[in-house]
Protein backbone atom coordinates (compact mmCIF):
# COMPACT_ATOMS: atom_id res chain seq x y z
CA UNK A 1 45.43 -22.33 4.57
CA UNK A 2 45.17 -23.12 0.96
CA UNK A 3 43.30 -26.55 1.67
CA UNK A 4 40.47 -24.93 2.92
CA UNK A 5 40.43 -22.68 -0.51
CA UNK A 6 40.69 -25.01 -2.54
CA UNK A 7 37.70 -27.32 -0.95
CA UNK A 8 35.56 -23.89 -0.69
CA UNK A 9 36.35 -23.42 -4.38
CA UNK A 10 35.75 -27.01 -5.27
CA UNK A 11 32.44 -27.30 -3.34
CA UNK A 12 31.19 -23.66 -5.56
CA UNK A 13 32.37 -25.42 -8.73
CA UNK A 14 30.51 -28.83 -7.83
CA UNK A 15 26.99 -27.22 -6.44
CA UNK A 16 26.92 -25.00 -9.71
CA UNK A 17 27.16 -28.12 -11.78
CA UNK A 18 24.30 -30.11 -10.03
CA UNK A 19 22.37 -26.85 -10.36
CA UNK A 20 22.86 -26.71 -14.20
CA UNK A 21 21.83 -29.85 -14.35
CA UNK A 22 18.63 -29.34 -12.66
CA UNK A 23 18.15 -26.97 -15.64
CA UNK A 24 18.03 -29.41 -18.00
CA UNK A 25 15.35 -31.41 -16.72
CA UNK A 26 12.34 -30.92 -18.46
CA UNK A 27 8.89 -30.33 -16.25
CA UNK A 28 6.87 -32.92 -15.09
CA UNK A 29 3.63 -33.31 -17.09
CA UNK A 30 0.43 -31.92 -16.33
CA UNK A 31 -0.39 -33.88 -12.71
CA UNK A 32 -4.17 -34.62 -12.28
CA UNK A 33 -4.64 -32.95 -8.57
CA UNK A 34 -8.57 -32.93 -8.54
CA UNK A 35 -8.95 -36.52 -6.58
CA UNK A 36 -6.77 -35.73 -3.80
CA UNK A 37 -7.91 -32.69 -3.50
CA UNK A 38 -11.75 -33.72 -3.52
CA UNK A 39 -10.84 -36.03 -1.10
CA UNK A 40 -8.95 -33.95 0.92
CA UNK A 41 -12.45 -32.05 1.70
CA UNK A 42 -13.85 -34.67 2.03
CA UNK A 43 -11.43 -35.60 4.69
CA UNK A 44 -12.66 -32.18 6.62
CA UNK A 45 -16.17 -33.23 5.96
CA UNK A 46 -15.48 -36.53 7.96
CA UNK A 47 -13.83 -34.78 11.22
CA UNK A 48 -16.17 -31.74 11.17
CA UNK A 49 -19.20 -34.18 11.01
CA UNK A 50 -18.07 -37.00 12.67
CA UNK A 51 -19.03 -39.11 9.69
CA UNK A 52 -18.19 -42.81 9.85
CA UNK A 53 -19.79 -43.67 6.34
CA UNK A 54 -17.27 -41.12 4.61
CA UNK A 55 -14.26 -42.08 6.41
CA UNK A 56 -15.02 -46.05 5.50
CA UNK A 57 -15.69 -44.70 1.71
CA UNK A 58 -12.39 -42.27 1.34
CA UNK A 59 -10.11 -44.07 3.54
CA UNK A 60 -8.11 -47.23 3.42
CA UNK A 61 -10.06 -49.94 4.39
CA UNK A 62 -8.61 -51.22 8.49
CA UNK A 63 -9.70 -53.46 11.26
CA UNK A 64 -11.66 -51.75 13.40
CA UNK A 65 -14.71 -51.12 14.13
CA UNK A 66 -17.08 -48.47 13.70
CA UNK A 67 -17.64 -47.72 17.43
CA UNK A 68 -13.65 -47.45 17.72
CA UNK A 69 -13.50 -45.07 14.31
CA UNK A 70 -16.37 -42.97 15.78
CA UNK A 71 -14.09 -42.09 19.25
CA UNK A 72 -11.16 -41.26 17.04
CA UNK A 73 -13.17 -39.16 15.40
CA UNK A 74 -14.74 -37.47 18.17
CA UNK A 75 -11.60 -37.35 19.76
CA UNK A 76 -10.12 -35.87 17.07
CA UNK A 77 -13.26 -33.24 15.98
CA UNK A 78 -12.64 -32.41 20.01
CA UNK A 79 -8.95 -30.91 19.56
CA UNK A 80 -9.79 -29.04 16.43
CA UNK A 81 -13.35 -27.77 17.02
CA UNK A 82 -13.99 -27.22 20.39
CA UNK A 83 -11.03 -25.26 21.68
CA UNK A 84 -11.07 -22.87 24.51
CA UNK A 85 -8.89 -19.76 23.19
CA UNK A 86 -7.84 -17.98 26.16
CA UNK A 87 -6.60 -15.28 23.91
């Protein structure tokens, strides 16, 4: 019976002490967010119109080719856009 106390009391004592020093950490710096979030509507831009040219331009360049990146794209502009809600 006093095992479990004492490992109760032990884990209380132990999780207050990681979480005081979580208070000394000082903030991260100022983050520059504007990129990934200019690209991330531009990433909406490129399902909603289906845009090859702005997918090549925002997005890693890969092997494929643009026939194959214009399916996944329609495929993918398909299950977003063009939903039948039977609501």
């Amino acid at each position: 019976m006093l095992k479990p106390l004492l490992s109760a009391t032990l884990m209380l004592v132990s999780s207050h002490t990681v979480a005081a020093e979580y208070d000394l950490v000082p903030p991260p710096a100022e983050l520059d967010i504007s990129v990934p979030q200019v690209n991330c509507l531009k990433a909406v831009d490129v399902v909603k119109n289906q845009d090859v040219a702005l997918f090549k331009e925002i997005f890693y360049p890969i092997s494929v080719t643009d026939t194959q990146v214009a399916q996944h794209l329609k495929i993918t502009h398909d299950k977003y856009y063009t939903k039948i809600i039977s609501g």
